[in-house]
C-alpha atoms as a PDB file:
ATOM      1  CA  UNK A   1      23.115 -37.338 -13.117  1.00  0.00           C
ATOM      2  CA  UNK A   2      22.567 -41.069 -13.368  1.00  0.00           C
ATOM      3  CA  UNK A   3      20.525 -41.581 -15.838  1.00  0.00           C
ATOM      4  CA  UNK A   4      22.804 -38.711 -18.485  1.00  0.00           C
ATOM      5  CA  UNK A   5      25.866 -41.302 -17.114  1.00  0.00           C
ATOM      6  CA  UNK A   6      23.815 -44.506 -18.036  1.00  0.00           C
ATOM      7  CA  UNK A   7      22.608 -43.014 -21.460  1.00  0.00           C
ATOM      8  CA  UNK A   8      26.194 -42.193 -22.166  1.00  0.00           C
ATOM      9  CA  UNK A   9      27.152 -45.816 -22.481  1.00  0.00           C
ATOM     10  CA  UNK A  10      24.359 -47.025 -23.992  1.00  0.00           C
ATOM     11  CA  UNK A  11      24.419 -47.462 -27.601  1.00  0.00           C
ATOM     12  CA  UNK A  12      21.384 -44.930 -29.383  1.00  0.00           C
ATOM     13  CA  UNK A  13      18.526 -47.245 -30.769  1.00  0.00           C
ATOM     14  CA  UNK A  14      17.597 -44.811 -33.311  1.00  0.00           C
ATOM     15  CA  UNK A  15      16.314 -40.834 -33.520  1.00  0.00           C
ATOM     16  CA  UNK A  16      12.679 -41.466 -32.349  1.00  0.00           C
ATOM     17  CA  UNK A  17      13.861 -43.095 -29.290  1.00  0.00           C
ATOM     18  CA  UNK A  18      15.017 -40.993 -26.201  1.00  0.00           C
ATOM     19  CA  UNK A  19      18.886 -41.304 -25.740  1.00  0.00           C
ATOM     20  CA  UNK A  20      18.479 -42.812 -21.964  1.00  0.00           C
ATOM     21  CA  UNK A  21      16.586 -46.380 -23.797  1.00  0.00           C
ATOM     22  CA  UNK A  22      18.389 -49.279 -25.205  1.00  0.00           C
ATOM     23  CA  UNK A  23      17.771 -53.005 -25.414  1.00  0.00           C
ATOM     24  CA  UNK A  24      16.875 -54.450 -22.145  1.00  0.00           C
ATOM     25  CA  UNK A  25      20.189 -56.927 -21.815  1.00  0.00           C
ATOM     26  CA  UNK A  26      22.236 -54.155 -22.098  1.00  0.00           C
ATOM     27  CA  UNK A  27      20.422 -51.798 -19.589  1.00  0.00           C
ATOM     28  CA  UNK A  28      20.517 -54.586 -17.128  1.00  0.00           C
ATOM     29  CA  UNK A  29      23.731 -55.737 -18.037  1.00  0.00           C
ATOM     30  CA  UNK A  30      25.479 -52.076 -17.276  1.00  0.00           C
ATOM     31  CA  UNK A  31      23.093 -51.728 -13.921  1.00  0.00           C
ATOM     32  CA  UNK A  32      24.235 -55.057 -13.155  1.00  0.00           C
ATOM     33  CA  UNK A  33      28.144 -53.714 -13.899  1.00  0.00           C
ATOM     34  CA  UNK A  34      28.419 -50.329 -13.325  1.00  0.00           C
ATOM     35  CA  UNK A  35      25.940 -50.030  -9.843  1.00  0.00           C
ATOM     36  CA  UNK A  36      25.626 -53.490  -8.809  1.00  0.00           C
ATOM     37  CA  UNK A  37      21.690 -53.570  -9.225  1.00  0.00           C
ATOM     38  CA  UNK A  38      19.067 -55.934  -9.265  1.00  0.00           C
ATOM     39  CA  UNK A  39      15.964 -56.555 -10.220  1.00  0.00           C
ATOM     40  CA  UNK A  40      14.025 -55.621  -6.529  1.00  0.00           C
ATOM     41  CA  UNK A  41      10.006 -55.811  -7.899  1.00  0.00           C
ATOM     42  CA  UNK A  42       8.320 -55.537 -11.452  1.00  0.00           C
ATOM     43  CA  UNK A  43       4.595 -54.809 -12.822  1.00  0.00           C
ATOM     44  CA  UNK A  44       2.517 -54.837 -15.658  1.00  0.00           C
ATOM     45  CA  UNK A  45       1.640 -51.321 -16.732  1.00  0.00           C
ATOM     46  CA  UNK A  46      -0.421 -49.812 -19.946  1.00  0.00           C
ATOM     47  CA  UNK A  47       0.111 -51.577 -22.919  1.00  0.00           C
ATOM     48  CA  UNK A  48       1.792 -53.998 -21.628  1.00  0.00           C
ATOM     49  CA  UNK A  49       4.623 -52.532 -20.769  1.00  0.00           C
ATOM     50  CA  UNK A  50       6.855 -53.985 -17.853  1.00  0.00           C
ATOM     51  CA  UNK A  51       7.969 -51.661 -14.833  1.00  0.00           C
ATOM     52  CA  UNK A  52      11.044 -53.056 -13.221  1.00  0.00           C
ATOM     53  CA  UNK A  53      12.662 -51.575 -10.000  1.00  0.00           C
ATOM     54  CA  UNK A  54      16.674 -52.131  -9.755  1.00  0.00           C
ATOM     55  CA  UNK A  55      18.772 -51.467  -6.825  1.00  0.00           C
ATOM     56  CA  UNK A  56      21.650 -51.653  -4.546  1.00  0.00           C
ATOM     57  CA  UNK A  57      21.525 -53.263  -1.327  1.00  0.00           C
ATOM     58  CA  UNK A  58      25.515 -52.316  -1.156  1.00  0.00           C
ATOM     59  CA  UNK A  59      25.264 -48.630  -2.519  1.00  0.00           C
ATOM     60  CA  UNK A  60      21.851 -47.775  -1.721  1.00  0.00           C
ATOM     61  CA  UNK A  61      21.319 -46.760  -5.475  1.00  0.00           C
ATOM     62  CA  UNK A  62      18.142 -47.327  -7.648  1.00  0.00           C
ATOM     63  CA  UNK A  63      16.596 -47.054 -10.868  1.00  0.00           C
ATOM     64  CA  UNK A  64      13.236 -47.612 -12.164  1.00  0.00           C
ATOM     65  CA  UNK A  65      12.679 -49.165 -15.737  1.00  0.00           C
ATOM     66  CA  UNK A  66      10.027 -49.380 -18.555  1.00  0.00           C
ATOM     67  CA  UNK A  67      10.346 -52.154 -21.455  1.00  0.00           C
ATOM     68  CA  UNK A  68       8.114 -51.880 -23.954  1.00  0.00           C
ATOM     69  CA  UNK A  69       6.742 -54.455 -26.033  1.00  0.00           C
ATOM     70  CA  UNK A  70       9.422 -54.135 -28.877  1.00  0.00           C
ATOM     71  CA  UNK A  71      11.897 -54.897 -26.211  1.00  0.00           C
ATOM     72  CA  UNK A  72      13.077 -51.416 -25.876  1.00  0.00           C
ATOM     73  CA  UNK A  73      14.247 -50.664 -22.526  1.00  0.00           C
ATOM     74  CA  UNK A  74      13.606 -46.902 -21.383  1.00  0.00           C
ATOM     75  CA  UNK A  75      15.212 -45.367 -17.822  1.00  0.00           C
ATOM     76  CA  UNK A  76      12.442 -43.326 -16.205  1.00  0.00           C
ATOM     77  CA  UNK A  77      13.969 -42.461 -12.401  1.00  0.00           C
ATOM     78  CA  UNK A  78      17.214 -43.298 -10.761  1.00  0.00           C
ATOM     79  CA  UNK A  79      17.981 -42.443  -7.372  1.00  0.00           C
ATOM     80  CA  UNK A  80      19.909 -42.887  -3.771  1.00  0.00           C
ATOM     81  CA  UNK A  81      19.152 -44.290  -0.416  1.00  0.00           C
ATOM     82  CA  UNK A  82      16.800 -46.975  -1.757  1.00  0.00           C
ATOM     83  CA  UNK A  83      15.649 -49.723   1.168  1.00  0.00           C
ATOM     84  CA  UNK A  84      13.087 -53.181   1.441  1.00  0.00           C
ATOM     85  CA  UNK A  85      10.836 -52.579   3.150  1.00  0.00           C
ATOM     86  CA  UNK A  86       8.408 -55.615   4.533  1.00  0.00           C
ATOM     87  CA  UNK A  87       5.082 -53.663   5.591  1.00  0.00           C
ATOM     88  CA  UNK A  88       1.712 -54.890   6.027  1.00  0.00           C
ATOM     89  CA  UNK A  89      -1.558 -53.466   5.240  1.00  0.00           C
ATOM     90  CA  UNK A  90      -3.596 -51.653   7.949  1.00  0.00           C
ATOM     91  CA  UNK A  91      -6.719 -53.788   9.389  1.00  0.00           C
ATOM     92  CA  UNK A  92      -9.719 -53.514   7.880  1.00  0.00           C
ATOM     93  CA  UNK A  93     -12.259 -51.546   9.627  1.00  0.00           C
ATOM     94  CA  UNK A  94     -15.346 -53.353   9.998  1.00  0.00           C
ATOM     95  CA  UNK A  95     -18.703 -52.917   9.772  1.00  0.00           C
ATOM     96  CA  UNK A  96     -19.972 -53.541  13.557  1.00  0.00           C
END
């Protein structure tokens, strides 16, 4: 679906790398182009890798991201309907 399309116009980094990575300015640059995302959130995961979260306020689409420390940009999830949400956590009980 999305991702296949994505991969498809990304030029192939090499053989050991999954057809659906790239560099990261060309990732976000086609996002950017071809769905009108942006960066929404990001987070530190293992290894230092960074988790990004791109998306449409216009189209609704989005697509989650993992760069590695090389700089390699991988696409992990892509999707519809995305939406901000602004929640807040529950209370904390306390200990009475």
């Amino acid at each position: 679906m999305f991702c296949g399309g994505l991969a498809a116009m990304l030029p192939s980094p090499g053989t050991a790398e999954s057809q659906t990575c790239g560099p990261r300015d060309i990732v976000v640059a086609r996002l950017a182009e071809t769905y009108g995302e942006s960066r929404q959130s990001i987070g530190l995961g293992s290894n230092n890798a960074v988790m990004e979260v791109f998306a449409s306020d216009e189209t609704g689409t989005w697509t989650i991201t993992v760069t590695s420390t090389s700089g390699v940009t991988c696409l992990v999830a892509s999707g519809l309907a995305f939406e901000t949400l602004a929640e807040t956590l529950p209370p904390k009980e306390s200990d009475a």
